[in-house]
Protein backbone atom coordinates (compact mmCIF):
# COMPACT_ATOMS: atom_id res chain seq x y z
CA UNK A 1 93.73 89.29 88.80
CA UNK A 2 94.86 86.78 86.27
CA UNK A 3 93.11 85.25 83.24
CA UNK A 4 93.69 81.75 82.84
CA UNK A 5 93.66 80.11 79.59
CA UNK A 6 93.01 76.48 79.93
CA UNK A 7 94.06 73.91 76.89
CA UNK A 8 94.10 69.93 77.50
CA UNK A 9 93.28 70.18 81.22
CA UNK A 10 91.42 67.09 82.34
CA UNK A 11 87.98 67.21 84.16
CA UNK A 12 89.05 64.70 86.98
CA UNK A 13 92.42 65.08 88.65
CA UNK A 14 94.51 62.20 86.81
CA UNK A 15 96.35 59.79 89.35
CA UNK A 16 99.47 59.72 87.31
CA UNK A 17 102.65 61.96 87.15
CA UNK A 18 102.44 65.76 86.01
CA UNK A 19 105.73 67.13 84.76
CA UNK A 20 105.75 70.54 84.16
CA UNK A 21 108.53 73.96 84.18
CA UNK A 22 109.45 75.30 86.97
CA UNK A 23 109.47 79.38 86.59
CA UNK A 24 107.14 80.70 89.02
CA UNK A 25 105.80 80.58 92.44
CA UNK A 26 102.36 81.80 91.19
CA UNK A 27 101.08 79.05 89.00
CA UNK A 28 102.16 76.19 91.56
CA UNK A 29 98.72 77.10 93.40
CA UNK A 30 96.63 75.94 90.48
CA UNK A 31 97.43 72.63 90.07
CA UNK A 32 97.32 72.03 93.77
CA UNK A 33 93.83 73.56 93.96
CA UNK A 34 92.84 71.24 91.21
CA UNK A 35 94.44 68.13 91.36
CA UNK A 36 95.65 68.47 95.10
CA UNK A 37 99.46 66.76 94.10
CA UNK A 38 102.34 65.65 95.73
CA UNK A 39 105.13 67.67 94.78
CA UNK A 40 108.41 65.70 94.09
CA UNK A 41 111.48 68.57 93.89
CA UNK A 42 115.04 66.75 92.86
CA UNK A 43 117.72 66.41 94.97
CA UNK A 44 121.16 66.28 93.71
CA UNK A 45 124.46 66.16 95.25
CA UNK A 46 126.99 69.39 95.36
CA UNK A 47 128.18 70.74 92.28
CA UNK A 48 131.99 69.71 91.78
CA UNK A 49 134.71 72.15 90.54
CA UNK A 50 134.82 72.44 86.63
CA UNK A 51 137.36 70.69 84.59
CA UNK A 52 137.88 72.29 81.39
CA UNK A 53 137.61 69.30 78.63
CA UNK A 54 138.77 68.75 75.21
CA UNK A 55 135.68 67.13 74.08
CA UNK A 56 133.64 70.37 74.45
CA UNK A 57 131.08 71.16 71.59
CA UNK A 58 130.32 74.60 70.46
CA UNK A 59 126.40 75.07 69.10
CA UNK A 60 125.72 75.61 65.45
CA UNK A 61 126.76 73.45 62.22
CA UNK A 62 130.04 71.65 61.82
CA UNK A 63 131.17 70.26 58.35
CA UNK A 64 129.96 66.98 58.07
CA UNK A 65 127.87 66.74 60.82
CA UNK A 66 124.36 66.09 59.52
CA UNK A 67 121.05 68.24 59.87
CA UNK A 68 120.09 65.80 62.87
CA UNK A 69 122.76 67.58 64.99
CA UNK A 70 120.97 70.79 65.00
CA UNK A 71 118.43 69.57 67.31
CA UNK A 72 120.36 69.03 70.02
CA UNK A 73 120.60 72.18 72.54
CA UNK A 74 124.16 73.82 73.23
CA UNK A 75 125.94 71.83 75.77
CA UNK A 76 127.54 73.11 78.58
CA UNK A 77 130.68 72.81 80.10
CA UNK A 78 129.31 73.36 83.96
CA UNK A 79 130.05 69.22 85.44
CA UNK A 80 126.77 67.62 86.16
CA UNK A 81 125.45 66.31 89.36
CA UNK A 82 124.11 63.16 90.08
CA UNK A 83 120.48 62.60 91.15
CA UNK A 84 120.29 62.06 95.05
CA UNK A 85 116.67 60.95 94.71
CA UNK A 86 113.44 62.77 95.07
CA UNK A 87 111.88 64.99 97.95
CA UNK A 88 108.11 65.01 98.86
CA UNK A 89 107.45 69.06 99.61
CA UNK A 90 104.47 70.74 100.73
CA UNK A 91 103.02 73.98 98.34
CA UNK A 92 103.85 76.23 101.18
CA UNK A 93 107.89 74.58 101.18
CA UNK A 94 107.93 74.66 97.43
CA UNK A 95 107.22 78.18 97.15
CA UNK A 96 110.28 79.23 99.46
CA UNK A 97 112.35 77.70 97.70
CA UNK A 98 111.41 79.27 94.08
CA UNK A 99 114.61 80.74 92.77
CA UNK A 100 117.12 78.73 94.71
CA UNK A 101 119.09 76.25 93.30
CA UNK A 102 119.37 72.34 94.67
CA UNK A 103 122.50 72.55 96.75
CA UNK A 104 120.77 75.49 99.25
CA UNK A 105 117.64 73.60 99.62
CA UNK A 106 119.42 70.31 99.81
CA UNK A 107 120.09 69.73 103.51
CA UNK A 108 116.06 70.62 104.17
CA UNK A 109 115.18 68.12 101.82
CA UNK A 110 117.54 65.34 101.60
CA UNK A 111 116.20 63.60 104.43
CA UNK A 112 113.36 62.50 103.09
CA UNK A 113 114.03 60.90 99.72
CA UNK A 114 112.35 58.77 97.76
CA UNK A 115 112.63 56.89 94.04
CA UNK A 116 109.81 58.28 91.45
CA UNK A 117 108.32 53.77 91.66
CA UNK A 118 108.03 54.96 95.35
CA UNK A 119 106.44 58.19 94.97
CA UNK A 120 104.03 56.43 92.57
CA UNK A 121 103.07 53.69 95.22
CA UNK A 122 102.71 55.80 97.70
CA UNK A 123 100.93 58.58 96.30
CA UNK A 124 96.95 58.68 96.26
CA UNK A 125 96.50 60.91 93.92
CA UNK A 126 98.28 62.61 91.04
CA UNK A 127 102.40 64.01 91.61
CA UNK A 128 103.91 66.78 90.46
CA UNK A 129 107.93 66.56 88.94
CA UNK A 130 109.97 69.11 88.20
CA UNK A 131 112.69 68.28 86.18
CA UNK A 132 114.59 71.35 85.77
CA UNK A 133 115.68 71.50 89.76
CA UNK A 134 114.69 75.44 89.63
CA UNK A 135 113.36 78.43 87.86
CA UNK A 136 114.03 80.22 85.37
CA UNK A 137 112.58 83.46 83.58
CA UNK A 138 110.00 81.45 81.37
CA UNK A 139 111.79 82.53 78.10
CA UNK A 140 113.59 78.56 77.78
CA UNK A 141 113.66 75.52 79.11
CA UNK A 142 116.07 74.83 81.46
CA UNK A 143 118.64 71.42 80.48
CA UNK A 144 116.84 68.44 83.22
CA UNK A 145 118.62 67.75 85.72
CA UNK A 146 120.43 64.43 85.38
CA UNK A 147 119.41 60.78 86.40
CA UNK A 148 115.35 62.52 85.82
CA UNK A 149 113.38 59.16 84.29
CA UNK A 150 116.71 57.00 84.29
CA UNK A 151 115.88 53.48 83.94
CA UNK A 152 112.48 54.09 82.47
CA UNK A 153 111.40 52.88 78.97
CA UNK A 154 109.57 54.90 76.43
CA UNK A 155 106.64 54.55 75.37
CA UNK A 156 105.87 54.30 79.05
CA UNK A 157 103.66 50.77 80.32
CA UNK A 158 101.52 50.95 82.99
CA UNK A 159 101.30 54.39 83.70
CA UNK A 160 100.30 57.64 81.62
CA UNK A 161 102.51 60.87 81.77
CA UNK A 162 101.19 64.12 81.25
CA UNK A 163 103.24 66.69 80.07
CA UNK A 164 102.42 70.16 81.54
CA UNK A 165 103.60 73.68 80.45
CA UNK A 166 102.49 77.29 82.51
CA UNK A 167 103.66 80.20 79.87
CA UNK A 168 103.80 83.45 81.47
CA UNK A 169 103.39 86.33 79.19
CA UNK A 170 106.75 88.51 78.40
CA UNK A 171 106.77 91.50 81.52
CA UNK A 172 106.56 95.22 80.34
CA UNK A 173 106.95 98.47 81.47
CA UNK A 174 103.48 98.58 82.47
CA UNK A 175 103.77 95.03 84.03
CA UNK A 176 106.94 93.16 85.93
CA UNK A 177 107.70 89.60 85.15
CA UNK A 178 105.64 87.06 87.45
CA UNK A 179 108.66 84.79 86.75
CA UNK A 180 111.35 84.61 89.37
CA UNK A 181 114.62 83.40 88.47
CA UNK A 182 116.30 84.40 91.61
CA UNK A 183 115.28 85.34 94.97
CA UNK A 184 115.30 89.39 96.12
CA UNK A 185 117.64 88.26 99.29
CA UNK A 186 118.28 92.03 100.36
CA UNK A 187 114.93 91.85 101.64
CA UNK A 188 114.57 90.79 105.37
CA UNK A 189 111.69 88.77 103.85
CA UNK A 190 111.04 84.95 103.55
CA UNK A 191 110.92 84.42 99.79
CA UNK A 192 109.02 84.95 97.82
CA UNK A 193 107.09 87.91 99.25
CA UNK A 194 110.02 90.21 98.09
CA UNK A 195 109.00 89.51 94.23
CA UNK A 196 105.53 89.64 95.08
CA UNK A 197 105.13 92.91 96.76
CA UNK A 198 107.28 94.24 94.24
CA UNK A 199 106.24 92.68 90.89
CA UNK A 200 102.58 90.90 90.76
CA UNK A 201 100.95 93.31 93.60
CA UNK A 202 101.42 96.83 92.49
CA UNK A 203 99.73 96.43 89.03
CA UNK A 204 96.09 96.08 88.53
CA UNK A 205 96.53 94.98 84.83
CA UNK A 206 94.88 91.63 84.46
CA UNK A 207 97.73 89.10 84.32
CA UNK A 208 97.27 86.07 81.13
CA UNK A 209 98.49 82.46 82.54
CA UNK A 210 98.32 80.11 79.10
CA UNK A 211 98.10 76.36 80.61
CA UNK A 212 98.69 73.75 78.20
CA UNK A 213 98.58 69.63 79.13
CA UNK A 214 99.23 67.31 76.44
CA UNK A 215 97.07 64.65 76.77
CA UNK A 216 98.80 60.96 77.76
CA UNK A 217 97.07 59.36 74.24
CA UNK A 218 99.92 61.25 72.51
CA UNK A 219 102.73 61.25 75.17
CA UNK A 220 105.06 59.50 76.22
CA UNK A 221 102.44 56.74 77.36
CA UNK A 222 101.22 55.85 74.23
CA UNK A 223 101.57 52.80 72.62
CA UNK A 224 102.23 55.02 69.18
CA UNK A 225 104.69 57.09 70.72
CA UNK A 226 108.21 56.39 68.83
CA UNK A 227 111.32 58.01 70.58
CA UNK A 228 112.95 58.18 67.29
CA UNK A 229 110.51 60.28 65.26
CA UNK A 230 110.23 63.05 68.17
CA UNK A 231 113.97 63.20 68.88
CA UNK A 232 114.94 62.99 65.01
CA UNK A 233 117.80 61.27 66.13
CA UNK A 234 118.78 57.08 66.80
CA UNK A 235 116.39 56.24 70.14
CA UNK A 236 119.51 54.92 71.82
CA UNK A 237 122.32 57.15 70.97
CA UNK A 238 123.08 60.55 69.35
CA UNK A 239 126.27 61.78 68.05
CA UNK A 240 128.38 64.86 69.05
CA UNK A 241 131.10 65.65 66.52
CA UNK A 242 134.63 66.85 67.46
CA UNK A 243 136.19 69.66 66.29
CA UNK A 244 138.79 68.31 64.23
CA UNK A 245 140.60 67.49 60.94
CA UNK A 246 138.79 64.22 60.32
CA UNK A 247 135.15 64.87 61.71
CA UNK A 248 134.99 61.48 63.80
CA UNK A 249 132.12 61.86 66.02
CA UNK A 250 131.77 60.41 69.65
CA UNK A 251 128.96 58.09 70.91
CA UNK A 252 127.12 59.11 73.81
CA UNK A 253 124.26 57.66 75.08
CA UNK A 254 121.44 59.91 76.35
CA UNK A 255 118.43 59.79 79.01
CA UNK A 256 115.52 58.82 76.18
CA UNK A 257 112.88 59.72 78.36
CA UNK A 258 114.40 63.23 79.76
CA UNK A 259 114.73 64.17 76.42
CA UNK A 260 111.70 63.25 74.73
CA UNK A 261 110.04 64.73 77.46
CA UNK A 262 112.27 68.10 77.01
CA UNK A 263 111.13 67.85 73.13
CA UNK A 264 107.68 67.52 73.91
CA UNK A 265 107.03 70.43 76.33
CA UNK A 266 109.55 72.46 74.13
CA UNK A 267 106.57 71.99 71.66
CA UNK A 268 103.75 72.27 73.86
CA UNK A 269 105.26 75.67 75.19
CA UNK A 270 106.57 76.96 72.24
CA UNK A 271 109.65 78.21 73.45
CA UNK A 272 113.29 77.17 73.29
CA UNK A 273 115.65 74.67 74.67
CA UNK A 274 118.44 75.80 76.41
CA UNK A 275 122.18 73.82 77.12
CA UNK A 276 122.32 75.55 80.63
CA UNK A 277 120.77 73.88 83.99
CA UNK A 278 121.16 74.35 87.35
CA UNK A 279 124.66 74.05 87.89
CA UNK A 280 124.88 76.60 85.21
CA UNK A 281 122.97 78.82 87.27
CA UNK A 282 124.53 78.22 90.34
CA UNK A 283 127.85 78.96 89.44
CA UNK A 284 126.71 82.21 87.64
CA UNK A 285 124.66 83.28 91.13
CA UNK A 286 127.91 82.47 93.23
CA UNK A 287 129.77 84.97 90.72
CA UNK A 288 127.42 87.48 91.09
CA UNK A 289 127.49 87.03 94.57
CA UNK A 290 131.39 87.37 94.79
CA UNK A 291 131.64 90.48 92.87
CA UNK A 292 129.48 91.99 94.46
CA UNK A 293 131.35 90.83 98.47
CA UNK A 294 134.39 92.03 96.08
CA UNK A 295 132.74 95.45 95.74
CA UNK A 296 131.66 95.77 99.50
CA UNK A 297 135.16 95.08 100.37
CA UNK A 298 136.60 97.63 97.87
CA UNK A 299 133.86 100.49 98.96
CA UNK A 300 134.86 99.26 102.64
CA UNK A 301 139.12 99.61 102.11
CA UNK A 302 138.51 103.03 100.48
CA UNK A 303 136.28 104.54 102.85
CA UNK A 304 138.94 103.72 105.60
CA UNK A 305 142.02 104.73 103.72
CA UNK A 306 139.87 108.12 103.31
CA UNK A 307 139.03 108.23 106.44
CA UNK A 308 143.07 107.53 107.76
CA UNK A 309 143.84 110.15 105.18
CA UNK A 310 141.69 112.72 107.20
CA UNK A 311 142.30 111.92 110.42
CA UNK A 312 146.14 112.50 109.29
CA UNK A 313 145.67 115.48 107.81
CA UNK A 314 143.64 116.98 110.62
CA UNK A 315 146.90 115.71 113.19
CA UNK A 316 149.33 117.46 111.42
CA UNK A 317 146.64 121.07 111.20
């Protein structure tokens, strides 16, 4: 059972993009019950080896930085992978792949992609984005993935965006998480029924789904919308300062529309920004993953050697 708080939503399904989070397979039903979208999942290309860089920032205040640099998230030092383009996936496909990162459901996607103009023309009703590439545990929002709304101007002509944020309520010992941040692969499941046979099944507590939509008139579509006020940075540029002797700071340009849309449903969700994506995640999941192929191996090598030790012992009784 799950009580659904509603703020924003429209009463006819809107024929422009949704962009939302990404943390759950539950609450991707809703919107295609109500607004019956195409869902448009990112494609990138593989995650390259990290280079460790000199230019690296740490988070927090540096002397003579400026209170405008405290609004920018941590940064990361995980390489970034370029946009591929974006896949059209059915509710069904999107929910198996909740938890996984781009590069394992790459190859059943990339043959299909598509530009966000095309997805627009094509589309007859409203699509659904999701810039963060895959889930997290609903307690931050996950750094876009990059190239998301490259080469688009803000405010945005022709076209409203609505900004879309599912909050899941913190889990408890009475109630599991109905976020799922990785899938339970030592089930001989598909995913996600794993997670939800274990987590949103079992307790008859009535689960609270907060939906908030801000509404295109003060979006990124409005004609009032300044990039500048909302980032509380320059529009065009932002500075990261250096960690050294003479505080010079080097110009970077960013993705205005990624992150005034990041900004916005930061607000809208009330939650935090965080400097990790999915290459962040993916590299932590293949180190979880090695450790514990590490620890098979181990438990493996010493049951054997204990095993050679016995058999030894019983040749020389």
């Amino acid at each position: 059972m799950v009580d659904i708080q509603v703020r924003g939503f429209p009463q006819s399904p809107p024929p422009e993009p949704l962009i939302r989070e990404w943390t759950a397979h539950s609450s991707l039903a809703l919107p295609r019950h109500r607004f019956n979208p195409v869902f448009l999942l990112p494609v990138y290309a593989a995650v390259m080896p990290s280079i460790a860089s000199d230019n690296q920032t740490t988070p927090g205040r540096s002397t003579g930085t400026g209170s405008a640099s405290l609004s920018l998230p941590p940064t990361s030092s995980a390489p970034r992978s370029p946009l591929l383009g974006y896949a059209p996936v059915s509710l069904l496909t999107l929910t198996t792949f909740t938890g996984y990162t781009p590069s394992i459901y790459k190859s059943r996607a990339e043959s299909r992609l598509i530009t966000l103009d095309q997805a627009r023309q094509a589309a007859a009703g409203p699509i659904c984005i999701l810039p963060e590439a895959t889930t997290s545990n609903g307690r931050g929002l996950l750094r876009f993935g990059e190239g998301f709304g490259g080469g688009l101007d803000v405010p945005v002509r022709g076209w409203k965006v609505w900004v879309v944020y599912f909050k899941h309520p913190p889990p408890s010992p009475h109630q599991p998480s109905a976020t799922l941040s990785s899938p339970l692969t030592s089930w001989p499941l598909p995913n996600p029924l794993p997670h939800l046979l274990t987590s949103l099944l079992p307790t008859l507590i009535p689960r609270t789904l907060a939906i908030k939509i801000l509404h295109p008139d003060s979006s990124l579509s409005s004609g009032d919308f300044v990039p500048s006020i909302t980032l509380g940075l320059d529009a065009t540029k932002y500075a990261v300062a250096e960690s050294t002797s003479t505080n010079n700071a080097v110009v970077q340009p960013i993705n205005v529309f990624s992150e005034c849309v990041a900004v916005l449903m930061r607000d809208l969700g009330r939650t935090k920004r965080l400097g990790l994506g999915w290459e962040d995640k993916e590299g932590f999941l293949g180190y979880v993953e090695e450790r514990r192929q590490g620890s098979a191996r181990k438990k493996k090598a010493t049951k054997t050697s204990t095993n050679a030790k016995l058999r030894s012992g019983g040749r020389r009784n």
